[in-house]
PDB file of N, CA and C in Angstrom:
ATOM      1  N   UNK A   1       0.840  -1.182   0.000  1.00  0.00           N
ATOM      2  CA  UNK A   1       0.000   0.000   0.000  1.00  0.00           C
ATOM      3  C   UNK A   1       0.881   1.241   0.000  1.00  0.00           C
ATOM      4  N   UNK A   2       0.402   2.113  -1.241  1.00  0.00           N
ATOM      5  CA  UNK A   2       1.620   3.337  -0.639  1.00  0.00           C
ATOM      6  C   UNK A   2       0.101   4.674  -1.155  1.00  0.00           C
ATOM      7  N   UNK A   3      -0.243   5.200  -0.609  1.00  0.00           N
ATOM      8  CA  UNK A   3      -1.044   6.990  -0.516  1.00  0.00           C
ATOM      9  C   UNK A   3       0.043   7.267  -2.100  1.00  0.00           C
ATOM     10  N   UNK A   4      -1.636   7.902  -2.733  1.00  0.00           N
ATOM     11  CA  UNK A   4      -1.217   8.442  -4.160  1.00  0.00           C
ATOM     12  C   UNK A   4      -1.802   9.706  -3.764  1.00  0.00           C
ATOM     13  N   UNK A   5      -1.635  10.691  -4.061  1.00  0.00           N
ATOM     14  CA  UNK A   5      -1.862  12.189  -3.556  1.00  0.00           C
ATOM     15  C   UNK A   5      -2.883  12.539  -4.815  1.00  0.00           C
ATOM     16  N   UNK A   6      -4.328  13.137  -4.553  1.00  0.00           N
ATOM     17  CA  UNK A   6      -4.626  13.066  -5.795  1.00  0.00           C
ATOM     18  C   UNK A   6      -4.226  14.465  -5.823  1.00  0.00           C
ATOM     19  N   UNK A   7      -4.204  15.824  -4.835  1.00  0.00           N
ATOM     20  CA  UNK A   7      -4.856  17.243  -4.956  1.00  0.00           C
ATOM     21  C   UNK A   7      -4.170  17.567  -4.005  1.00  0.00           C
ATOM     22  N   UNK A   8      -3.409  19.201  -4.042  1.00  0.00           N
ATOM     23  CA  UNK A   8      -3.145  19.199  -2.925  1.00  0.00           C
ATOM     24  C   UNK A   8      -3.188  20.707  -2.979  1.00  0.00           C
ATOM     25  N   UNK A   9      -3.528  21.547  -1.619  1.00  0.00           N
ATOM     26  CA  UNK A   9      -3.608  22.825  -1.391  1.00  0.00           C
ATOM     27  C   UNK A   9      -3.109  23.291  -0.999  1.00  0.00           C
ATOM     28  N   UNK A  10      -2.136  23.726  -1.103  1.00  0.00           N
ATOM     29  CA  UNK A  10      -0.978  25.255  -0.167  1.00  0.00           C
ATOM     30  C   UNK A  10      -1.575  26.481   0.654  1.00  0.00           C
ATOM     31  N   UNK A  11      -2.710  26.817   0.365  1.00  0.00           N
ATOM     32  CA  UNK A  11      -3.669  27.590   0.744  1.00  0.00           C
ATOM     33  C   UNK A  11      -3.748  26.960   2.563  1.00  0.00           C
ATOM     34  N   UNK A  12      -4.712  25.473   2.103  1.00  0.00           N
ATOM     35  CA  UNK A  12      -5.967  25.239   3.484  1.00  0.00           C
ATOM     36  C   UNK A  12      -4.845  24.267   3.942  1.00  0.00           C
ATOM     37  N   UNK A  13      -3.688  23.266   2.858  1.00  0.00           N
ATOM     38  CA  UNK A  13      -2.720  22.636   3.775  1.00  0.00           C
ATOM     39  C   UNK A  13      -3.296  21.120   3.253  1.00  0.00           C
ATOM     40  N   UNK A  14      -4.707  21.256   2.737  1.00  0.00           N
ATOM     41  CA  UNK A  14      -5.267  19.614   2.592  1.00  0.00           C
ATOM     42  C   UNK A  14      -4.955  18.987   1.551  1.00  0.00           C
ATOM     43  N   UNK A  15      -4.656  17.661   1.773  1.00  0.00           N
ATOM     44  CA  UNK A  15      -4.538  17.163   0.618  1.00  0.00           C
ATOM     45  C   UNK A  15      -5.648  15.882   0.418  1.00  0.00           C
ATOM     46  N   UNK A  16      -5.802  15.267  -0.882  1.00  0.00           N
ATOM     47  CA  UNK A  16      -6.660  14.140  -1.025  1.00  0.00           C
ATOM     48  C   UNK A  16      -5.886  13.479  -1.634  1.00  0.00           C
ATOM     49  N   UNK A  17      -6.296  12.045  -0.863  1.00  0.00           N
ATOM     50  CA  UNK A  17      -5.498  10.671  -1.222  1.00  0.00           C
ATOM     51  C   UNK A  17      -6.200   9.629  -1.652  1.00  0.00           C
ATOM     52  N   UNK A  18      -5.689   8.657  -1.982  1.00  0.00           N
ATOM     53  CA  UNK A  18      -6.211   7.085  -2.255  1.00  0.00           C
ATOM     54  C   UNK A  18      -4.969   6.166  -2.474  1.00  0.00           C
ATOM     55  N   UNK A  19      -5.581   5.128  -1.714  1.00  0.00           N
ATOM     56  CA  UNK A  19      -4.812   4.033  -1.188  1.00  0.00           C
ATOM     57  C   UNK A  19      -5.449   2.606  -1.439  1.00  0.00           C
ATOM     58  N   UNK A  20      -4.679   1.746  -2.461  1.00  0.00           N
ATOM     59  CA  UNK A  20      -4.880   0.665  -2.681  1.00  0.00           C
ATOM     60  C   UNK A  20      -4.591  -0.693  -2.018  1.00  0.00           C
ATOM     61  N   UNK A  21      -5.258  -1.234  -1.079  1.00  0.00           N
ATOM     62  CA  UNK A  21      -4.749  -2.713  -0.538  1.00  0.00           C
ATOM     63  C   UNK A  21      -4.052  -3.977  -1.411  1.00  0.00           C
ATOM     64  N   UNK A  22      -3.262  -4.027  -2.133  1.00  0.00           N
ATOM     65  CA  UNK A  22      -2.791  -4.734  -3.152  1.00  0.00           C
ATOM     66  C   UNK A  22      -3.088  -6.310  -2.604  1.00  0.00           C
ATOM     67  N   UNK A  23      -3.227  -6.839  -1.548  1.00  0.00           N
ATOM     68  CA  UNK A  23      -3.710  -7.855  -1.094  1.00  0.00           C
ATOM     69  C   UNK A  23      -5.315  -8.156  -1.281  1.00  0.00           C
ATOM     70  N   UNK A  24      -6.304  -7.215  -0.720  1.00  0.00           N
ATOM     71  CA  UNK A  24      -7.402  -7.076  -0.917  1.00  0.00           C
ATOM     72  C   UNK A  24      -8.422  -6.630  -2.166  1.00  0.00           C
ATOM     73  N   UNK A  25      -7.317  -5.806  -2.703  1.00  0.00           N
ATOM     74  CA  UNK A  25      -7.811  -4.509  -3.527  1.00  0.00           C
ATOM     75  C   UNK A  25      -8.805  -3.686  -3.102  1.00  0.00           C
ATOM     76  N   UNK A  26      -9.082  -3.518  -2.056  1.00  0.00           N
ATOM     77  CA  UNK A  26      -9.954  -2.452  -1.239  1.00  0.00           C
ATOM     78  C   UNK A  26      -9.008  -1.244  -1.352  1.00  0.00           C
ATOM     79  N   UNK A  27      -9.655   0.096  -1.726  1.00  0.00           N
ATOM     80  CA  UNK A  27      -9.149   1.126  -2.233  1.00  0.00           C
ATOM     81  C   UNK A  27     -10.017   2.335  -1.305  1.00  0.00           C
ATOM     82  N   UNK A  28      -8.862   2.601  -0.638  1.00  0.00           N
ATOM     83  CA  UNK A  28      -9.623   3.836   0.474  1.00  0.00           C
ATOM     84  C   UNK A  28      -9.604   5.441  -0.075  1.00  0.00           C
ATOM     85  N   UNK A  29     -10.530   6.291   0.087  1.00  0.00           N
ATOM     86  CA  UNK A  29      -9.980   7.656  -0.053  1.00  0.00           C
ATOM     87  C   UNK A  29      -9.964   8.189   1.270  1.00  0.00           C
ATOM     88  N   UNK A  30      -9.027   9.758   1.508  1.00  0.00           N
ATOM     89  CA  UNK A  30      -9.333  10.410   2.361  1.00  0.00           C
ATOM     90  C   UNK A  30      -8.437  11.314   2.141  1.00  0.00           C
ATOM     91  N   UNK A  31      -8.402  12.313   3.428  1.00  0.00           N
ATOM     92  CA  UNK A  31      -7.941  13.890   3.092  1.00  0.00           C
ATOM     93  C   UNK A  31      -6.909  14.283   4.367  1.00  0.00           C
ATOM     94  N   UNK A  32      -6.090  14.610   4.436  1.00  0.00           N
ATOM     95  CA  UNK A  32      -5.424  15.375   5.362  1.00  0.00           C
ATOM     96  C   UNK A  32      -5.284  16.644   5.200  1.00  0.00           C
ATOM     97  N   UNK A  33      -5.189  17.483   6.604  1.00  0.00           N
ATOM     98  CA  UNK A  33      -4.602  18.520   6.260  1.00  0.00           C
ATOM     99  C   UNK A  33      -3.817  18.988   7.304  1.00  0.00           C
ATOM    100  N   UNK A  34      -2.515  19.382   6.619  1.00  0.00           N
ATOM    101  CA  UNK A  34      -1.292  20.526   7.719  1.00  0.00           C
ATOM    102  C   UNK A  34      -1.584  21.220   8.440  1.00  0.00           C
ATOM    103  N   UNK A  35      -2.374  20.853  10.057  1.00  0.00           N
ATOM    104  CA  UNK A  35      -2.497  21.961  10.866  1.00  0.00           C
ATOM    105  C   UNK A  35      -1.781  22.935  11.697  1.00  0.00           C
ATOM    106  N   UNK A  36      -0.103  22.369  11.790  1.00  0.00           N
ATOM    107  CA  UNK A  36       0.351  22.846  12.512  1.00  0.00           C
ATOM    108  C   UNK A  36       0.079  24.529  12.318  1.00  0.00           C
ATOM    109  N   UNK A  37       0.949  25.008  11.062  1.00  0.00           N
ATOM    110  CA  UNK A  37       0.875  26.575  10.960  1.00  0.00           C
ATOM    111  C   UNK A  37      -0.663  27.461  11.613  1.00  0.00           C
ATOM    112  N   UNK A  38      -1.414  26.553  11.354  1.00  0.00           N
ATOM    113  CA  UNK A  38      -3.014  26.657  12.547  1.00  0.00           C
ATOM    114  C   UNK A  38      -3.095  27.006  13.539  1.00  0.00           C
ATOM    115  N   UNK A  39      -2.333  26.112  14.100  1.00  0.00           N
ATOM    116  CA  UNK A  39      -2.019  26.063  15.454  1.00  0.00           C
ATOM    117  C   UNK A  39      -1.405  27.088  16.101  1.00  0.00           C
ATOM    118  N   UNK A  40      -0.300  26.968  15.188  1.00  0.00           N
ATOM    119  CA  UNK A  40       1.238  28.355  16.003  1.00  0.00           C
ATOM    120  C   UNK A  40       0.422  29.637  15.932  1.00  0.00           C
ATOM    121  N   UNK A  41      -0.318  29.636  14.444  1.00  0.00           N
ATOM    122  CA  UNK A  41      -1.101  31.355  14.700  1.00  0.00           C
ATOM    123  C   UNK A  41      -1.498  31.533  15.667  1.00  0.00           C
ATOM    124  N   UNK A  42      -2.819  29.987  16.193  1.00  0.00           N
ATOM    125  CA  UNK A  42      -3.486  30.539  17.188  1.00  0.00           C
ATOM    126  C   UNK A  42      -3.014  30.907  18.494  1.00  0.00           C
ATOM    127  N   UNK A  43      -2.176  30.017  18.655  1.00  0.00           N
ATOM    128  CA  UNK A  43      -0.645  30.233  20.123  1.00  0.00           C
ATOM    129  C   UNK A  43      -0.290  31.763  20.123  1.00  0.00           C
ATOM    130  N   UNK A  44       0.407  32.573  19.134  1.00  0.00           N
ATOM    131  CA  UNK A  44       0.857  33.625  18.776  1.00  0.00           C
ATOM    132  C   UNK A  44      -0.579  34.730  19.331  1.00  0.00           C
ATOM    133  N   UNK A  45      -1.778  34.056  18.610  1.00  0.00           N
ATOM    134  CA  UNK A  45      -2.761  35.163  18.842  1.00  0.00           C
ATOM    135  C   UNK A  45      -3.736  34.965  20.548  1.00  0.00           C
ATOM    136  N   UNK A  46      -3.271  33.773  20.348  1.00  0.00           N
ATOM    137  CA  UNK A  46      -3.528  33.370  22.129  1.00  0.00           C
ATOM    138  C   UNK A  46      -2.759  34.460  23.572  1.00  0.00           C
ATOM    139  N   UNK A  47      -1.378  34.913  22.620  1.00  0.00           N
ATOM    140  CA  UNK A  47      -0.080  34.884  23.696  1.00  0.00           C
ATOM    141  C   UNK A  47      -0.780  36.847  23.530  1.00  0.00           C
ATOM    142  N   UNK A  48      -1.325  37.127  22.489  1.00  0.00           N
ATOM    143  CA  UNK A  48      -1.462  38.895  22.346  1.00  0.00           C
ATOM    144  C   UNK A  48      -2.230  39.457  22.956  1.00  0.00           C
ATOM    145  N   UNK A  49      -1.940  40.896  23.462  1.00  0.00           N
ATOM    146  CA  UNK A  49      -2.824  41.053  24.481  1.00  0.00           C
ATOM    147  C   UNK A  49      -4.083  41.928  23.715  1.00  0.00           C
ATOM    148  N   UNK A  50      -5.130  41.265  24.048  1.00  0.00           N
ATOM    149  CA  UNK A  50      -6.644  41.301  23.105  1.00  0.00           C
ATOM    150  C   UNK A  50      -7.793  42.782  23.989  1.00  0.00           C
ATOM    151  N   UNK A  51      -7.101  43.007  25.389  1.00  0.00           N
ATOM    152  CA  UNK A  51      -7.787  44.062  26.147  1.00  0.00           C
ATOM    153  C   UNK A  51      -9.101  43.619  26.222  1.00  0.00           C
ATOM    154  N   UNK A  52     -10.209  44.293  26.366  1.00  0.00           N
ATOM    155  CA  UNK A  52     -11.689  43.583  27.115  1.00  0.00           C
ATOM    156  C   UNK A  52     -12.492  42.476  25.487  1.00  0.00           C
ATOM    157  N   UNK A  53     -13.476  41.553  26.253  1.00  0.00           N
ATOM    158  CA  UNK A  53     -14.705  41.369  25.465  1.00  0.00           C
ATOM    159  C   UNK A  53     -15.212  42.406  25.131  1.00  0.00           C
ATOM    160  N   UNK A  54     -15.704  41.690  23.917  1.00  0.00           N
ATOM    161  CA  UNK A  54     -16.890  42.369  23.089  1.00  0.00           C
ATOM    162  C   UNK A  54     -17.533  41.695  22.117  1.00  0.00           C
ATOM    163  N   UNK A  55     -18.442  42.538  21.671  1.00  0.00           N
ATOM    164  CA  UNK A  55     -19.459  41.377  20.781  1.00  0.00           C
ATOM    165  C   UNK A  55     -18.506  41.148  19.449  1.00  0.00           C
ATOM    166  N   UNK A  56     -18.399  39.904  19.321  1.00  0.00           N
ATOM    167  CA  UNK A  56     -17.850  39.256  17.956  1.00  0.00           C
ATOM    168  C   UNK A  56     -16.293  39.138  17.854  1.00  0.00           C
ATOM    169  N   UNK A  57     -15.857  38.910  19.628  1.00  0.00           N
ATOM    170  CA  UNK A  57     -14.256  38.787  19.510  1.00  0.00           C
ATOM    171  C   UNK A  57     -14.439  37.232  18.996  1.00  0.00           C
ATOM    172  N   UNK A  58     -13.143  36.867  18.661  1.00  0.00           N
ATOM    173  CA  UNK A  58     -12.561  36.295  17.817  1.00  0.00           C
ATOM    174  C   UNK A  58     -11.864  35.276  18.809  1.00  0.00           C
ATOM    175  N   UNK A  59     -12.307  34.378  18.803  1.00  0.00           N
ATOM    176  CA  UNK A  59     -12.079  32.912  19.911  1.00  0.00           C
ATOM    177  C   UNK A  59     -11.504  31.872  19.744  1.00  0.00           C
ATOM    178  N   UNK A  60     -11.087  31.656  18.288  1.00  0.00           N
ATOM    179  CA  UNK A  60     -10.828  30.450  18.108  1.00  0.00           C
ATOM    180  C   UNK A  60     -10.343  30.399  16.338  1.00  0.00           C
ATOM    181  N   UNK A  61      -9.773  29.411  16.156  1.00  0.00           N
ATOM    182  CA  UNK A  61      -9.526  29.805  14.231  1.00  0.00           C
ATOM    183  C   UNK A  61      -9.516  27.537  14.769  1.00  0.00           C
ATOM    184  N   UNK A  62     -10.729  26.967  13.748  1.00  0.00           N
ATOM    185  CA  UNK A  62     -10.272  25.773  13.688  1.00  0.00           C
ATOM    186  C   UNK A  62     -10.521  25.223  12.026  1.00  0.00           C
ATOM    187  N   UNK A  63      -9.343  24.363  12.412  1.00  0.00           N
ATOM    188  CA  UNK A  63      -9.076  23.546  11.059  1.00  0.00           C
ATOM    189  C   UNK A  63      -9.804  23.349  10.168  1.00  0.00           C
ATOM    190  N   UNK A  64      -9.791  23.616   9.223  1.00  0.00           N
ATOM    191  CA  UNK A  64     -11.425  22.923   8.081  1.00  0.00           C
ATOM    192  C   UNK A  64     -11.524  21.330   8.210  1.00  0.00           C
ATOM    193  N   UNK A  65     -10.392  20.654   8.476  1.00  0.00           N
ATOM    194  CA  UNK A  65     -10.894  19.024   8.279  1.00  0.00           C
ATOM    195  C   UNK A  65     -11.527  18.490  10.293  1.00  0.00           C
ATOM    196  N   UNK A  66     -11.396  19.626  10.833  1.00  0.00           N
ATOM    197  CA  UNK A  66     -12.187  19.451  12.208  1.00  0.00           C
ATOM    198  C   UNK A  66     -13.380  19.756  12.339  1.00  0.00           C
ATOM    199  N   UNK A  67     -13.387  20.921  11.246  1.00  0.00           N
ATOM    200  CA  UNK A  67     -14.743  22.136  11.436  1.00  0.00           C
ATOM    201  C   UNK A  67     -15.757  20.544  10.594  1.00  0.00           C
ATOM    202  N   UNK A  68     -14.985  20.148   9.340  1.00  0.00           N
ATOM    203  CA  UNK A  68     -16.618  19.326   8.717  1.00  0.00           C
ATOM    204  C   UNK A  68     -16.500  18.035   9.649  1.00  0.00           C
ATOM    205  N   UNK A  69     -15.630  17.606  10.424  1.00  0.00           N
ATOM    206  CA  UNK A  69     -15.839  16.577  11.173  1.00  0.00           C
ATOM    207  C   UNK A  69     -16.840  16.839  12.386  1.00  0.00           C
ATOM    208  N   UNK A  70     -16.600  18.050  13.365  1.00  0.00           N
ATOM    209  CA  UNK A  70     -17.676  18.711  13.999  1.00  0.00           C
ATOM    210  C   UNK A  70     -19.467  18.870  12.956  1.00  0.00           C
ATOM    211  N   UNK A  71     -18.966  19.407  11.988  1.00  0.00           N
ATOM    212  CA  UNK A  71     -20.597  19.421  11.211  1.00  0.00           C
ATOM    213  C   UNK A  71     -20.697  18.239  11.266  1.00  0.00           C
ATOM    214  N   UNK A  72     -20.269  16.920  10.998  1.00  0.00           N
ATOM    215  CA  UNK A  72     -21.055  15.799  10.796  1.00  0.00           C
ATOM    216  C   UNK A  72     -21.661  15.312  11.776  1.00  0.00           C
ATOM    217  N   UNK A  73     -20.942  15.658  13.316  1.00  0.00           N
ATOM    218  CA  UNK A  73     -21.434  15.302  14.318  1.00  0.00           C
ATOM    219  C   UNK A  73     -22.374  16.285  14.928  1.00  0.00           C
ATOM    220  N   UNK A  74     -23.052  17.240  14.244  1.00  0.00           N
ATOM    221  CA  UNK A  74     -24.061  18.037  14.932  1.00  0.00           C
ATOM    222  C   UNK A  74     -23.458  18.864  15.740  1.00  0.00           C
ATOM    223  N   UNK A  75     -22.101  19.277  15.977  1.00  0.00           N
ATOM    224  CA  UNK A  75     -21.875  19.878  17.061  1.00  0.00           C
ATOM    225  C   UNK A  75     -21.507  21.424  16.825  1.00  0.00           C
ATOM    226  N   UNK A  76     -21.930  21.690  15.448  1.00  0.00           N
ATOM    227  CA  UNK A  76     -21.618  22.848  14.787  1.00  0.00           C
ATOM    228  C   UNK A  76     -23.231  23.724  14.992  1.00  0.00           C
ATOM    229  N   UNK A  77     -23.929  22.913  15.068  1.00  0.00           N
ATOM    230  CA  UNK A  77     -25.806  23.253  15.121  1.00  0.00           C
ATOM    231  C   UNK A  77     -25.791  23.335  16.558  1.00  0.00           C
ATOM    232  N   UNK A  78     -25.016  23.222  17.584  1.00  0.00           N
ATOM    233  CA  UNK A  78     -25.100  23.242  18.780  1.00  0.00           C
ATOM    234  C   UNK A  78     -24.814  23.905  19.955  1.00  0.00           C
ATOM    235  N   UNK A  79     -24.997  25.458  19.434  1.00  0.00           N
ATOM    236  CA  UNK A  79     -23.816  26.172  20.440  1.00  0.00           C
ATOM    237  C   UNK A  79     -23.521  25.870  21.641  1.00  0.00           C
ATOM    238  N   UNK A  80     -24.373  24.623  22.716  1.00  0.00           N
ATOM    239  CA  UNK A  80     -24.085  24.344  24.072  1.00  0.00           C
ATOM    240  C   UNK A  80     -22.521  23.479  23.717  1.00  0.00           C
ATOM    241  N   UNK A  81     -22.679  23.049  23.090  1.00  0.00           N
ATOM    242  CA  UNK A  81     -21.433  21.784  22.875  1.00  0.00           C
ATOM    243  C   UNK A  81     -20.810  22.462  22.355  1.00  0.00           C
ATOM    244  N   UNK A  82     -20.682  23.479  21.213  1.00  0.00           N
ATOM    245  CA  UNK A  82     -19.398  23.934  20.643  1.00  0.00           C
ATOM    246  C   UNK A  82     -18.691  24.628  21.754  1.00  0.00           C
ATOM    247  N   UNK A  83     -19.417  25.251  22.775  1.00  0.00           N
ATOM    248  CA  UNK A  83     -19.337  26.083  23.432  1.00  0.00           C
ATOM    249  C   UNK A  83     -18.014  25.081  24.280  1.00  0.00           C
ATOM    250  N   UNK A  84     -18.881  24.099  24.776  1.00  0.00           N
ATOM    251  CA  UNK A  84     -17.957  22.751  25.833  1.00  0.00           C
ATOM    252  C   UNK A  84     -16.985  22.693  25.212  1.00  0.00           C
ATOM    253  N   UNK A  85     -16.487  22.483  23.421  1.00  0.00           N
ATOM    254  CA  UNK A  85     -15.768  21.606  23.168  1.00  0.00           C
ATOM    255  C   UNK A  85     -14.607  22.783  23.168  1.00  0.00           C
ATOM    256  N   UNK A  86     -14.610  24.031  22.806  1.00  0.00           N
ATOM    257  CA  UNK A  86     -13.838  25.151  22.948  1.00  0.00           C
ATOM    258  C   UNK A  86     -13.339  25.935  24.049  1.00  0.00           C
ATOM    259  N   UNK A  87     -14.018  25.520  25.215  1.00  0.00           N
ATOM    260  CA  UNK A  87     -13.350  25.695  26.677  1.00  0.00           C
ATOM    261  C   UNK A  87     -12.873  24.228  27.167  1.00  0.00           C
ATOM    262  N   UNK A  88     -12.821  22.888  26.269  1.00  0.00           N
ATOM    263  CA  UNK A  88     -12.376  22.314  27.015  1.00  0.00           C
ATOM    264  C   UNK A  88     -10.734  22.228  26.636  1.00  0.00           C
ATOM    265  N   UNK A  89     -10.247  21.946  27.842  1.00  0.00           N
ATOM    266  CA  UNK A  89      -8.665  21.898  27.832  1.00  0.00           C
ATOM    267  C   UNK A  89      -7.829  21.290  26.570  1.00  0.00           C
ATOM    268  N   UNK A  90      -8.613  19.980  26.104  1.00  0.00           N
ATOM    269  CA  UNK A  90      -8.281  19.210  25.068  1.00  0.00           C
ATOM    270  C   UNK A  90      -7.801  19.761  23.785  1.00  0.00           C
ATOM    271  N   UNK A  91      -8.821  20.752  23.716  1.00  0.00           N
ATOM    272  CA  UNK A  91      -9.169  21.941  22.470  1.00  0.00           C
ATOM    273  C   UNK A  91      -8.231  22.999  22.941  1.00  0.00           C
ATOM    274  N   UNK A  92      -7.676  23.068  23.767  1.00  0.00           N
ATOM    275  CA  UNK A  92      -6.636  24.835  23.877  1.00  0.00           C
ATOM    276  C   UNK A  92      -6.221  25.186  23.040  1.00  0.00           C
ATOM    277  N   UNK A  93      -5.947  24.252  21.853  1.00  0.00           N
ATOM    278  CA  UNK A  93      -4.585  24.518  20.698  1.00  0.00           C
ATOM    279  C   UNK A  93      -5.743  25.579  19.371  1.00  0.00           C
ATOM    280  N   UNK A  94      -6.899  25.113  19.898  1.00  0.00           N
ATOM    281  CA  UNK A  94      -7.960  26.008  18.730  1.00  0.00           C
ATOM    282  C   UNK A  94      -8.627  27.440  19.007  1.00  0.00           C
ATOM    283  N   UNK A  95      -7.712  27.838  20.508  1.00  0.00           N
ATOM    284  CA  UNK A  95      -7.999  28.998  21.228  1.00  0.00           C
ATOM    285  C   UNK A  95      -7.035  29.789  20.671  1.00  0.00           C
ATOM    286  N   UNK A  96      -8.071  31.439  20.632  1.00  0.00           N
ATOM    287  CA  UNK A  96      -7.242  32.675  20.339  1.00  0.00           C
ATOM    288  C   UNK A  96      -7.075  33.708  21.020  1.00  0.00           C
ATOM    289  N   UNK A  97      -7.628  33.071  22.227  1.00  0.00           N
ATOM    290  CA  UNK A  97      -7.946  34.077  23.430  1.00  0.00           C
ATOM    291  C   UNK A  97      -8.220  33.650  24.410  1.00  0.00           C
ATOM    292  N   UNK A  98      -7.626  33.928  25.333  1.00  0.00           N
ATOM    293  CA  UNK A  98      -8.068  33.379  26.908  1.00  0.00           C
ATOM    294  C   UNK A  98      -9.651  33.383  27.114  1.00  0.00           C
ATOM    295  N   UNK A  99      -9.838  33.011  28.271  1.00  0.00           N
ATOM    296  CA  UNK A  99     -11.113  32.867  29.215  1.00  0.00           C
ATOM    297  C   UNK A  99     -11.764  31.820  28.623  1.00  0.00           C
ATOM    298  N   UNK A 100     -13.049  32.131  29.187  1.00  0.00           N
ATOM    299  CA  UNK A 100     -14.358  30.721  28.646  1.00  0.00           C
ATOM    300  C   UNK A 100     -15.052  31.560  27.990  1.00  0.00           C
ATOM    301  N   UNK A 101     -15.648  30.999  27.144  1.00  0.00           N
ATOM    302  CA  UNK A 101     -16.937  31.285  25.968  1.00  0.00           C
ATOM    303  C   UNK A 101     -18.629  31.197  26.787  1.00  0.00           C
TER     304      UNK A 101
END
């Protein structure tokens, strides 16, 4: 098995693949994408000093291959849970700003 790259974006970081089981011949697709540089922004914009709330600060920057994994699970239609999943500790790395939501 070796990942054939079909597409790849410099932009969002994602790429699309497919992968052949040469034993099986079961042939998978799927997508990655480069989050680190994601990440460090949000660290960088985490570390700046942002001075008070207000309506429509800016909380969070997350990944596009998290954001449609969240839509599939409803948790994008949900502001109680997005709310959970963005103050929880797990998630810090998708924070752009201190406190809780």
């Amino acid at each position: 098995m070796s990942k054939m790259i079909l597409d790849y974006d410099p932009v969002t970081g994602i790429s699309h693949w497919t992968d052949t089981d040469e034993e099986t011949g079961i042939t998978s697709y799927g997508t990655d994408q480069e989050v680190a540089p994601i990440l460090d922004i949000n660290k960088q914009d985490y570390n700046a000093d942002h001075g008070k709330w207000g309506e429509w600060a800016r909380v969070g920057s997350i990944p596009l291959s998290l954001y449609w994994q969240w839509s599939q699970e409803g948790i994008l239609g949900d502001q109680k849970e997005l709310r959970k999943r963005l103050n929880d500790i797990d998630f810090r790395l998708l924070r752009t700003r201190p406190g809780n939501i």
